[in-house]
PDB file of N, CA and C in Angstrom:
ATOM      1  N   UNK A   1     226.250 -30.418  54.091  1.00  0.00           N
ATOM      2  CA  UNK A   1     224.996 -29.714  54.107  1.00  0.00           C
ATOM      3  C   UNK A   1     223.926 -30.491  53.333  1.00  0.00           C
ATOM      4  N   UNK A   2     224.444 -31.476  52.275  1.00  0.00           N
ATOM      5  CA  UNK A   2     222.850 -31.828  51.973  1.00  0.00           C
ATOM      6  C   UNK A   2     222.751 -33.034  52.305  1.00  0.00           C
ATOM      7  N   UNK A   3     223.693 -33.793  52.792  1.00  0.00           N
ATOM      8  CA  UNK A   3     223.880 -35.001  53.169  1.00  0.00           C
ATOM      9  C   UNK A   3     222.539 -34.731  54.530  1.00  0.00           C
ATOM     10  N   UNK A   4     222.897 -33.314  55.192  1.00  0.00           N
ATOM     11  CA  UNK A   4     221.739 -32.852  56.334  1.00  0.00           C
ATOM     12  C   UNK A   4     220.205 -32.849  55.669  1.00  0.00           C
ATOM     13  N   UNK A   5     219.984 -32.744  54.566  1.00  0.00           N
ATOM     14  CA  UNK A   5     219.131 -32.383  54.079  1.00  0.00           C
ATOM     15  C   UNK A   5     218.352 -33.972  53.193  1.00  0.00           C
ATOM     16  N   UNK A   6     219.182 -34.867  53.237  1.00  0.00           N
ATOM     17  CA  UNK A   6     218.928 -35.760  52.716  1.00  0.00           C
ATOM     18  C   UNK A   6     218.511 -37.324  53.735  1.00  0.00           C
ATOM     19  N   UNK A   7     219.345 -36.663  54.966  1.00  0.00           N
ATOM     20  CA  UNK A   7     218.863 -37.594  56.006  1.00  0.00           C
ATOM     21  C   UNK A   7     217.246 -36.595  56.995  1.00  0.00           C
ATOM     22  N   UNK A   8     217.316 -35.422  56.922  1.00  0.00           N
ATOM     23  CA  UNK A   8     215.991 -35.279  57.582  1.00  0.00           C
ATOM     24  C   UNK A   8     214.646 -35.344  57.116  1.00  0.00           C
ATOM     25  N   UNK A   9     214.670 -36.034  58.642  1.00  0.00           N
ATOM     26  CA  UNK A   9     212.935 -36.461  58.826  1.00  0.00           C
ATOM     27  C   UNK A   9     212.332 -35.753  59.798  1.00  0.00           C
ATOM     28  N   UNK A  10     211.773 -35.004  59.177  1.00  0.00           N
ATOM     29  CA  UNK A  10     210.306 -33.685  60.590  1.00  0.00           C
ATOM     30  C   UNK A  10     209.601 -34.389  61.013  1.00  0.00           C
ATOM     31  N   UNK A  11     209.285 -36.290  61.057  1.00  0.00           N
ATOM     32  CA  UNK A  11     208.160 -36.588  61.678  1.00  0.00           C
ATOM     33  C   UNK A  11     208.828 -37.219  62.741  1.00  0.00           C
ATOM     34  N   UNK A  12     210.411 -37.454  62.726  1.00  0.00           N
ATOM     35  CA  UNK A  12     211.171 -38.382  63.095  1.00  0.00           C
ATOM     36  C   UNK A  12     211.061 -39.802  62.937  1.00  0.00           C
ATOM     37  N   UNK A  13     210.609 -40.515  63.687  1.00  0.00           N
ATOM     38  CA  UNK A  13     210.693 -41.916  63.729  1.00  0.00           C
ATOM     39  C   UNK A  13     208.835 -42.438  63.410  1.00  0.00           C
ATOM     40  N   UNK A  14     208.351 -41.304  63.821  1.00  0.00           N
ATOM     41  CA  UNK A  14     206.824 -41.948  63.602  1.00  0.00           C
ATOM     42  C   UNK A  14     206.518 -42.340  62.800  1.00  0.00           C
ATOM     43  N   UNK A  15     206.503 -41.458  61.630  1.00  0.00           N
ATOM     44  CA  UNK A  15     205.786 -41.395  59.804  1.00  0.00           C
ATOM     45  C   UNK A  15     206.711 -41.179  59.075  1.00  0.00           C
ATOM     46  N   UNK A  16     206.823 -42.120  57.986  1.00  0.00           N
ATOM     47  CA  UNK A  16     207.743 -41.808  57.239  1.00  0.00           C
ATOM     48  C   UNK A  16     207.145 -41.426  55.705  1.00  0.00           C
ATOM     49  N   UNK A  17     207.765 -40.082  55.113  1.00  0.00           N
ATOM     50  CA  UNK A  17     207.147 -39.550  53.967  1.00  0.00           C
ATOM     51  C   UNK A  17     206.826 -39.916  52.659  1.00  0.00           C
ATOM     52  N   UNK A  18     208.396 -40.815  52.976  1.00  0.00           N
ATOM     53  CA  UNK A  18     208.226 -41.650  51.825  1.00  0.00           C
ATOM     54  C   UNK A  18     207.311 -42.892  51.365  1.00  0.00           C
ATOM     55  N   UNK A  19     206.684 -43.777  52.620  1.00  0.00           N
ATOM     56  CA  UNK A  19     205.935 -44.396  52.378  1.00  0.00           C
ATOM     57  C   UNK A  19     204.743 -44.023  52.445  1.00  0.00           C
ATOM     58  N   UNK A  20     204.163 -43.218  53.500  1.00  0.00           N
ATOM     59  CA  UNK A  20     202.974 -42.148  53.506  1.00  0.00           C
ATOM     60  C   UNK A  20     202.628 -41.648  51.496  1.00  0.00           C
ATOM     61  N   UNK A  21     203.847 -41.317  51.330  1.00  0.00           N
ATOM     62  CA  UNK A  21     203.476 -40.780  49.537  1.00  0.00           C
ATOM     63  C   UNK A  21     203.302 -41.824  49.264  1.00  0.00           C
ATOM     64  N   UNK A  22     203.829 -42.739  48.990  1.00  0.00           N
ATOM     65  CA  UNK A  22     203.954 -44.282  48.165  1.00  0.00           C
ATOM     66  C   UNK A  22     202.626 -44.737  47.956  1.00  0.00           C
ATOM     67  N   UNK A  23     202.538 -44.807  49.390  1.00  0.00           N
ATOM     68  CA  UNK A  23     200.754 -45.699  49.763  1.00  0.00           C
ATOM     69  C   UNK A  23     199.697 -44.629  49.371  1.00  0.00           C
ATOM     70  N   UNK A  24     199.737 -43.809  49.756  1.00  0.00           N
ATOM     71  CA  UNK A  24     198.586 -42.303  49.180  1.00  0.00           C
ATOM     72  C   UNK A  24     198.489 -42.299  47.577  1.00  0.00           C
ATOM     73  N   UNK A  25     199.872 -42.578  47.216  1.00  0.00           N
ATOM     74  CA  UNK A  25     199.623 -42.726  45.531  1.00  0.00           C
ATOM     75  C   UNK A  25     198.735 -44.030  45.092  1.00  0.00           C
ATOM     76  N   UNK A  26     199.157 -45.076  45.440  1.00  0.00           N
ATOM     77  CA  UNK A  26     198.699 -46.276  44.998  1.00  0.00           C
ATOM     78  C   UNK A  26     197.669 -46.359  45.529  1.00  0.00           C
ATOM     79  N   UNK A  27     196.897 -45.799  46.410  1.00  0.00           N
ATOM     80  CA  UNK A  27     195.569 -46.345  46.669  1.00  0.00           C
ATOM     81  C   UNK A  27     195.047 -44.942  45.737  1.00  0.00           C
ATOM     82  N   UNK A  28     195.086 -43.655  45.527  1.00  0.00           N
ATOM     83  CA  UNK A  28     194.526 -42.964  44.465  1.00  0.00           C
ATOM     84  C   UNK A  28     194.486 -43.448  43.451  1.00  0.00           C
ATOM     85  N   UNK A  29     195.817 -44.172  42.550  1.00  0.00           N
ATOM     86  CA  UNK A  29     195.819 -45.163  41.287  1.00  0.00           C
ATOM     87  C   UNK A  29     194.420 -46.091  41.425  1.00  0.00           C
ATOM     88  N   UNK A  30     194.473 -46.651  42.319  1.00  0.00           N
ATOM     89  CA  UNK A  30     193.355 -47.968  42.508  1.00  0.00           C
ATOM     90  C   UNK A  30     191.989 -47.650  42.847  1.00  0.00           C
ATOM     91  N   UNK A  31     191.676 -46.200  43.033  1.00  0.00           N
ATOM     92  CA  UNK A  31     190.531 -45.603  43.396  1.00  0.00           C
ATOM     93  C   UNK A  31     190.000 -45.266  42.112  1.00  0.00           C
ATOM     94  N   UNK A  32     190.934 -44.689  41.397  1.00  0.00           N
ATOM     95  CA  UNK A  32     190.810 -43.954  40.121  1.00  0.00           C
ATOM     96  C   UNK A  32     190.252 -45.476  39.400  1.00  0.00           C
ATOM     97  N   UNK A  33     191.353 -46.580  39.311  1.00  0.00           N
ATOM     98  CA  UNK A  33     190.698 -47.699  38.305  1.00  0.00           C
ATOM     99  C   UNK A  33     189.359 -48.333  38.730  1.00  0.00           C
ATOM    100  N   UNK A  34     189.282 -48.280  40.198  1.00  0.00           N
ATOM    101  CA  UNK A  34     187.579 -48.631  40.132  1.00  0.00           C
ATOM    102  C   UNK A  34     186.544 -47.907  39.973  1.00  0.00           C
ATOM    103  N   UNK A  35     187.485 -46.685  39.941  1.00  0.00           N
ATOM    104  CA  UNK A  35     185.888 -45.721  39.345  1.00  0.00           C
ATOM    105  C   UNK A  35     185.724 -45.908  37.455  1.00  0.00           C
ATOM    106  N   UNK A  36     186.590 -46.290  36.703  1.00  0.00           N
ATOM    107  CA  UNK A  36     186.665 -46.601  35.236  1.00  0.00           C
ATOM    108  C   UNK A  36     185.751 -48.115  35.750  1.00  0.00           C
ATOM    109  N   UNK A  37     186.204 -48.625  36.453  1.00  0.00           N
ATOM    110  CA  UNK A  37     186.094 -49.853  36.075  1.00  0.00           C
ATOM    111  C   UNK A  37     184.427 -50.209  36.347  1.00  0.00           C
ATOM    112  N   UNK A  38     184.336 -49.324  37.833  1.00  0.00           N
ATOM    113  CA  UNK A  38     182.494 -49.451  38.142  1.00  0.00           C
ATOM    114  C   UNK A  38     182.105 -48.492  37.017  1.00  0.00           C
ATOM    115  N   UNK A  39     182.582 -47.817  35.766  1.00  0.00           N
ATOM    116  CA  UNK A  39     181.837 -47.020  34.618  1.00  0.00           C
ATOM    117  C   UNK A  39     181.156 -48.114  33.546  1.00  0.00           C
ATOM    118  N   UNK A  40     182.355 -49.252  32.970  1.00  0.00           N
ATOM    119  CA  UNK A  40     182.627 -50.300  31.947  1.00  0.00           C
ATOM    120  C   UNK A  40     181.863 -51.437  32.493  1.00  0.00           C
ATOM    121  N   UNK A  41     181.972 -51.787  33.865  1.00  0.00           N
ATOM    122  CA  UNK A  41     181.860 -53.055  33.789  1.00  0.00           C
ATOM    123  C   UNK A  41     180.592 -53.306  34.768  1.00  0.00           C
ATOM    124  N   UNK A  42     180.339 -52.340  35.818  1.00  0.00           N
ATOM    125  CA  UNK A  42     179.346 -52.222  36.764  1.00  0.00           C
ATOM    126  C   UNK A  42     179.912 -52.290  38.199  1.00  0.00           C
ATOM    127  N   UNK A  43     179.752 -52.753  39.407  1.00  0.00           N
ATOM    128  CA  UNK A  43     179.931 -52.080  40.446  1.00  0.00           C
ATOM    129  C   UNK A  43     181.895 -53.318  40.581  1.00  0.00           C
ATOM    130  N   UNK A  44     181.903 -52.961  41.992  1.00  0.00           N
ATOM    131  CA  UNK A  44     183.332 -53.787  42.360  1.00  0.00           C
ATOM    132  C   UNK A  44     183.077 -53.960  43.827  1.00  0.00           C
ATOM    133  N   UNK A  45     183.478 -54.634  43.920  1.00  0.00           N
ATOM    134  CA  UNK A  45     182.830 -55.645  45.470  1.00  0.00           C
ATOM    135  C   UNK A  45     183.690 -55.275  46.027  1.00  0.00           C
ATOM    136  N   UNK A  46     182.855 -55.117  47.258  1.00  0.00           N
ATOM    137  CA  UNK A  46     183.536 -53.686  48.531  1.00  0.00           C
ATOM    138  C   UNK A  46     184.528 -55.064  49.212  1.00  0.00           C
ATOM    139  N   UNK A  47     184.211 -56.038  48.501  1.00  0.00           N
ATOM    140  CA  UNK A  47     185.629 -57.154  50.045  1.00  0.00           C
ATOM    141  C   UNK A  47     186.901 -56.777  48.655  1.00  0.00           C
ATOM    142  N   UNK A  48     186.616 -57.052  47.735  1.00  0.00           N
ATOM    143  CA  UNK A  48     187.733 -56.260  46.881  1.00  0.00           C
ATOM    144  C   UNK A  48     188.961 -54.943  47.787  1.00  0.00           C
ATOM    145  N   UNK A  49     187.564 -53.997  47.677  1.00  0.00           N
ATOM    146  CA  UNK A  49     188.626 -53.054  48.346  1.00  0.00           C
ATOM    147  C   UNK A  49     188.860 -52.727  49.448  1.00  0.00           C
ATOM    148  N   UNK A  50     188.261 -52.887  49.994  1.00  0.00           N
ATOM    149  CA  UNK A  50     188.528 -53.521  51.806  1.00  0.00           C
ATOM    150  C   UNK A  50     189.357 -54.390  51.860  1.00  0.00           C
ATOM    151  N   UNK A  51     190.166 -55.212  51.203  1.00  0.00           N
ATOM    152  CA  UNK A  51     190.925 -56.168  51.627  1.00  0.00           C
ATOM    153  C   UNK A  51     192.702 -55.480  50.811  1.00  0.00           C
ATOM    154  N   UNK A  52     192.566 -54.827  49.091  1.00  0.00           N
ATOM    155  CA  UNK A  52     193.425 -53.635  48.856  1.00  0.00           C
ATOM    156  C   UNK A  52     194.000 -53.017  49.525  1.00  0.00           C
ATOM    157  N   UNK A  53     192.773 -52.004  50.264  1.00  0.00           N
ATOM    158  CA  UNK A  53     193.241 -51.593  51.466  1.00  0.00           C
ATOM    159  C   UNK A  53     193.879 -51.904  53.058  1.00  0.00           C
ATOM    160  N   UNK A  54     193.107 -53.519  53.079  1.00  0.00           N
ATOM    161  CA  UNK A  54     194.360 -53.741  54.107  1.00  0.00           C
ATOM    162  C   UNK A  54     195.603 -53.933  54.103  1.00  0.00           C
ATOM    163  N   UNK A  55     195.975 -54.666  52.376  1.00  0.00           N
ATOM    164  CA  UNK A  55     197.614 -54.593  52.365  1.00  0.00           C
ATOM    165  C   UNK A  55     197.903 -53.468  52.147  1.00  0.00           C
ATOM    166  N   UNK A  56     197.657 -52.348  51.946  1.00  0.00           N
ATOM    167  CA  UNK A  56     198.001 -51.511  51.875  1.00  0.00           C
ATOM    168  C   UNK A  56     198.367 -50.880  53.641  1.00  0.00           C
ATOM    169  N   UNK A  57     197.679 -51.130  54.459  1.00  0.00           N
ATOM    170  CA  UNK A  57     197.649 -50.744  55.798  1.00  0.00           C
ATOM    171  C   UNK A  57     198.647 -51.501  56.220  1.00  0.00           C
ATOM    172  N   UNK A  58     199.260 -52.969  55.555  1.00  0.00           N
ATOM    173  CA  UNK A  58     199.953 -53.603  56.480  1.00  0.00           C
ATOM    174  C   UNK A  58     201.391 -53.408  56.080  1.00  0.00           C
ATOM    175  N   UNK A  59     201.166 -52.470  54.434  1.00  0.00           N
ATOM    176  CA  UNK A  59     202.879 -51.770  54.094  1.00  0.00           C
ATOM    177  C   UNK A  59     202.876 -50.930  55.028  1.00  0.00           C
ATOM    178  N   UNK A  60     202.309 -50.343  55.611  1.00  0.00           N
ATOM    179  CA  UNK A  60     202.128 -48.653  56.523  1.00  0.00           C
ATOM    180  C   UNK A  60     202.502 -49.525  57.791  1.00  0.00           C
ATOM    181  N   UNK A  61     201.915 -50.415  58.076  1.00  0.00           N
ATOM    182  CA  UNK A  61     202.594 -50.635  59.524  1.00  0.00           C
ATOM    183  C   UNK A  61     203.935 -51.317  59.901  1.00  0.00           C
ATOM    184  N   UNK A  62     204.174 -51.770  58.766  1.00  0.00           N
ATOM    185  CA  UNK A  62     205.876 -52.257  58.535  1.00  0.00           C
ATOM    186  C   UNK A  62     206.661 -51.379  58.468  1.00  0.00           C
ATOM    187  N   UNK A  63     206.114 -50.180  57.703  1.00  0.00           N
ATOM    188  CA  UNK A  63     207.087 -49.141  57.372  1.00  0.00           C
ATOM    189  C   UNK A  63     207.120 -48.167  58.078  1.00  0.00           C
ATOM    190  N   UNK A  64     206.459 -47.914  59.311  1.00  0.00           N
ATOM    191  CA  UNK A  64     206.075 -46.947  60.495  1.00  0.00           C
ATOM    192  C   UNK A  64     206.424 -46.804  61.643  1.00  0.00           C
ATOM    193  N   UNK A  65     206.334 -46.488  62.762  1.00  0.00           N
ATOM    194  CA  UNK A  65     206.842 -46.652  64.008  1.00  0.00           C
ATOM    195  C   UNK A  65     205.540 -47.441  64.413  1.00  0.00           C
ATOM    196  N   UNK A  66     205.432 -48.149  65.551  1.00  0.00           N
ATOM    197  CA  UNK A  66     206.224 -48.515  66.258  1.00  0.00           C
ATOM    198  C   UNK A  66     207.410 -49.349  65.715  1.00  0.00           C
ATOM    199  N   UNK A  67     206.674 -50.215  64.694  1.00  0.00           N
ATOM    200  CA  UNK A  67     207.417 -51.028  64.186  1.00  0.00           C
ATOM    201  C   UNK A  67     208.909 -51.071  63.362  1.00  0.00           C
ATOM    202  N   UNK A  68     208.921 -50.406  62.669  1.00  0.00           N
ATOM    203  CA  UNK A  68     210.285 -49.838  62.506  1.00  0.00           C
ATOM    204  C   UNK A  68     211.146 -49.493  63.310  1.00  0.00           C
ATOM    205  N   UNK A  69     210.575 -49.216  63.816  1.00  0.00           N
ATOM    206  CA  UNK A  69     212.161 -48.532  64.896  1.00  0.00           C
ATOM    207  C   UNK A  69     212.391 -49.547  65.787  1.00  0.00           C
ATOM    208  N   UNK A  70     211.302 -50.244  66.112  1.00  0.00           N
ATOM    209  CA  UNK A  70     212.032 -52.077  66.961  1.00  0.00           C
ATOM    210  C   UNK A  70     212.162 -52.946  65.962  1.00  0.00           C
ATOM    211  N   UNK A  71     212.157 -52.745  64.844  1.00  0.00           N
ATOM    212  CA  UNK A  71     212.961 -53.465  64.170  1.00  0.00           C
ATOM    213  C   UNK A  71     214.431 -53.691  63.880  1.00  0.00           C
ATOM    214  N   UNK A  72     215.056 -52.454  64.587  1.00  0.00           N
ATOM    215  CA  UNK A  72     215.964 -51.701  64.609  1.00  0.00           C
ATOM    216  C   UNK A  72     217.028 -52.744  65.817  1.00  0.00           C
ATOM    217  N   UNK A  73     216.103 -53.332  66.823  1.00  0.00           N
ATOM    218  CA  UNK A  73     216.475 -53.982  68.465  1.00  0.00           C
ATOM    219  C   UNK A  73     216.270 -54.805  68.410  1.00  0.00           C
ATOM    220  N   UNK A  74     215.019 -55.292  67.896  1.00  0.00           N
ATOM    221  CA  UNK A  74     214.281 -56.902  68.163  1.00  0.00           C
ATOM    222  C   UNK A  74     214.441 -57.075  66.755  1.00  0.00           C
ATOM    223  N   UNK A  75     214.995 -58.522  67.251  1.00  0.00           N
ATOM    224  CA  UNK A  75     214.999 -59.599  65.874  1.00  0.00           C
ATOM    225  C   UNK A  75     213.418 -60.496  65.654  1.00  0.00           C
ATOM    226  N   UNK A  76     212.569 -60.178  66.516  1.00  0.00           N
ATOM    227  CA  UNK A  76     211.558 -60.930  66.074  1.00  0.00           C
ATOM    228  C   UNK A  76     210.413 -59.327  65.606  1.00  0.00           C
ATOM    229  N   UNK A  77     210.984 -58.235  65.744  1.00  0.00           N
ATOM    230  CA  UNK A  77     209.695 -57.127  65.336  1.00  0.00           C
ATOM    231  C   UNK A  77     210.236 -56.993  63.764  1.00  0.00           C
ATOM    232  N   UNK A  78     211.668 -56.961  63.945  1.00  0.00           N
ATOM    233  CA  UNK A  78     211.843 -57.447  62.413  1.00  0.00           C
ATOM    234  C   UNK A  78     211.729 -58.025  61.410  1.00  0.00           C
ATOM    235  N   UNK A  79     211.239 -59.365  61.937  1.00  0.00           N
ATOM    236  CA  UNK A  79     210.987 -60.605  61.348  1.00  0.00           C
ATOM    237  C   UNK A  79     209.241 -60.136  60.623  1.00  0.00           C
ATOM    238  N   UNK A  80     208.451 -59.274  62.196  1.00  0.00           N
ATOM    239  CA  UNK A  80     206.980 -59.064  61.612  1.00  0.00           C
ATOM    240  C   UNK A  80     207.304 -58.317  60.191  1.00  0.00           C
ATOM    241  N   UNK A  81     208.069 -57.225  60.266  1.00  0.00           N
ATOM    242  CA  UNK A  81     208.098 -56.555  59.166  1.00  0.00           C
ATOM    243  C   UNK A  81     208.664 -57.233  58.286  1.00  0.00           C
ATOM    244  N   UNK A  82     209.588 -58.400  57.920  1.00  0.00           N
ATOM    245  CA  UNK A  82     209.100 -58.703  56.312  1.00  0.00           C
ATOM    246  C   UNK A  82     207.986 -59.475  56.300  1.00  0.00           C
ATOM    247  N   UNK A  83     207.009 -60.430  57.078  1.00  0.00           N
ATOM    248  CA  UNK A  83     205.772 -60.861  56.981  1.00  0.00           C
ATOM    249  C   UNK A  83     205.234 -60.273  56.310  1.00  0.00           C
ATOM    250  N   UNK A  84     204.904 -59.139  56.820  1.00  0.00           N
ATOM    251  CA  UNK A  84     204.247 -57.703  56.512  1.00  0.00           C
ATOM    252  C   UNK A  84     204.724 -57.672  55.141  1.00  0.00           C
ATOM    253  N   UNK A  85     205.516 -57.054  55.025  1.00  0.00           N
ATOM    254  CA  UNK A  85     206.417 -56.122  54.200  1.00  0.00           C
ATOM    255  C   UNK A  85     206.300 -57.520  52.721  1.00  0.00           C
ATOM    256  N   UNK A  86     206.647 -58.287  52.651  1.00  0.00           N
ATOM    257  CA  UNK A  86     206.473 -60.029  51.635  1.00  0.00           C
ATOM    258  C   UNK A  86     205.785 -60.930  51.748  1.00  0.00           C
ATOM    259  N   UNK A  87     204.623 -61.060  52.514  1.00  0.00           N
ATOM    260  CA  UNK A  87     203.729 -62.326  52.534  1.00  0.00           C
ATOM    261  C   UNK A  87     202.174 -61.080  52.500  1.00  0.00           C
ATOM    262  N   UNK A  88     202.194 -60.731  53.984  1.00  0.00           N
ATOM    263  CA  UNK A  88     200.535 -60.169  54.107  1.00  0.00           C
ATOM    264  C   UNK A  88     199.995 -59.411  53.222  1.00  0.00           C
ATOM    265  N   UNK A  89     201.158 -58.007  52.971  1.00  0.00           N
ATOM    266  CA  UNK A  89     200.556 -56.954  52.344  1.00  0.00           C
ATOM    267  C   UNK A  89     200.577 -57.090  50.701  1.00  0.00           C
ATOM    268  N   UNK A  90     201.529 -58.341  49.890  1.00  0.00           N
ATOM    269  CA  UNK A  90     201.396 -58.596  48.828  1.00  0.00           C
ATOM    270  C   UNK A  90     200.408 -59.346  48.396  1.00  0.00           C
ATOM    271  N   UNK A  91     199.890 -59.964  48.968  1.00  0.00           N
ATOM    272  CA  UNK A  91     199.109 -61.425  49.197  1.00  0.00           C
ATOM    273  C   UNK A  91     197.526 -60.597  49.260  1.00  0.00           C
ATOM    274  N   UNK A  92     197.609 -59.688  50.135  1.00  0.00           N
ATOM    275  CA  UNK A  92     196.200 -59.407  50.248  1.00  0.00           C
ATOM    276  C   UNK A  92     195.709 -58.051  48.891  1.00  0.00           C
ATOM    277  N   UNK A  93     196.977 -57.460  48.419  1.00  0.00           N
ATOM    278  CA  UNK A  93     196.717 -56.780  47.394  1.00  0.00           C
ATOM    279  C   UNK A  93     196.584 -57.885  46.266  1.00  0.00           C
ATOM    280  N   UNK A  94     197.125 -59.036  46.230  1.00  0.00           N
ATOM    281  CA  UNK A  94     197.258 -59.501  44.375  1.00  0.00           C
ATOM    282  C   UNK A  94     195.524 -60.217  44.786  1.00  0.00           C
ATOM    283  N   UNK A  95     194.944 -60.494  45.862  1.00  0.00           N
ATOM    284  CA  UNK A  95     193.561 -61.152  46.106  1.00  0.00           C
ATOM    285  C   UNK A  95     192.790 -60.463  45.785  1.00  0.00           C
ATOM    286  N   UNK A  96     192.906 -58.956  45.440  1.00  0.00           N
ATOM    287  CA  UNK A  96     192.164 -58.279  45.211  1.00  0.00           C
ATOM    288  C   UNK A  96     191.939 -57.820  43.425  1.00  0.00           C
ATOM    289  N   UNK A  97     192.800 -58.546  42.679  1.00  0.00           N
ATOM    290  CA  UNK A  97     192.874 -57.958  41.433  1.00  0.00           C
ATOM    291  C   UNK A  97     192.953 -56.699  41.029  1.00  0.00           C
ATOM    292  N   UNK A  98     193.856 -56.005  41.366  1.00  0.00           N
ATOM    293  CA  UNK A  98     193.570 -54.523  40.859  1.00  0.00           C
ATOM    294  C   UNK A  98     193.547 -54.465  39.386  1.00  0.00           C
TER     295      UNK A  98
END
């Protein structure tokens, strides 16, 4: 019984909750520090967070359907997701200095 409770997913294969929370947290964390930070220091350059936010978009699409779940079949949708998952979406968050 909780083994049932520990494998379900209500979105199934589409969205997964756990990264949906993950990413929702960390971009609130990083919203929150540029609002301290445009208080202290003055504004923060929108390619800053426009670009935050794309690694952040490119953990969500590694960790999401379509992609996930052919990662599952295809050895090359897999391959996108660690790109994703270790080069793009780290790369474009540490460019951004949070």
């Amino acid at each position: 019984m909780i083994a049932y409770f520990l494998l379900f997913d209500p979105f199934g294969y589409a969205i997964s909750p756990v990264s949906l929370v993950s990413v929702s947290l960390a971009a609130w964390i990083y919203m929150r520090g540029v609002a301290r930070s445009t208080r202290l220091r003055g504004t923060v350059s929108i390619w800053r967070q426009a670009l935050f936010f794309a690694g952040l978009t490119c953990i969500l699409a590694a960790t999401n359907a379509p992609l996930a779940s052919l990662g599952h079949s295809l050895f090359s949708a897999h391959q996108v997701e660690h790109l994703l998952l270790r080069l793009a979406g780290p790369l474009l968050i540490a460019v951004t200095q949070p």
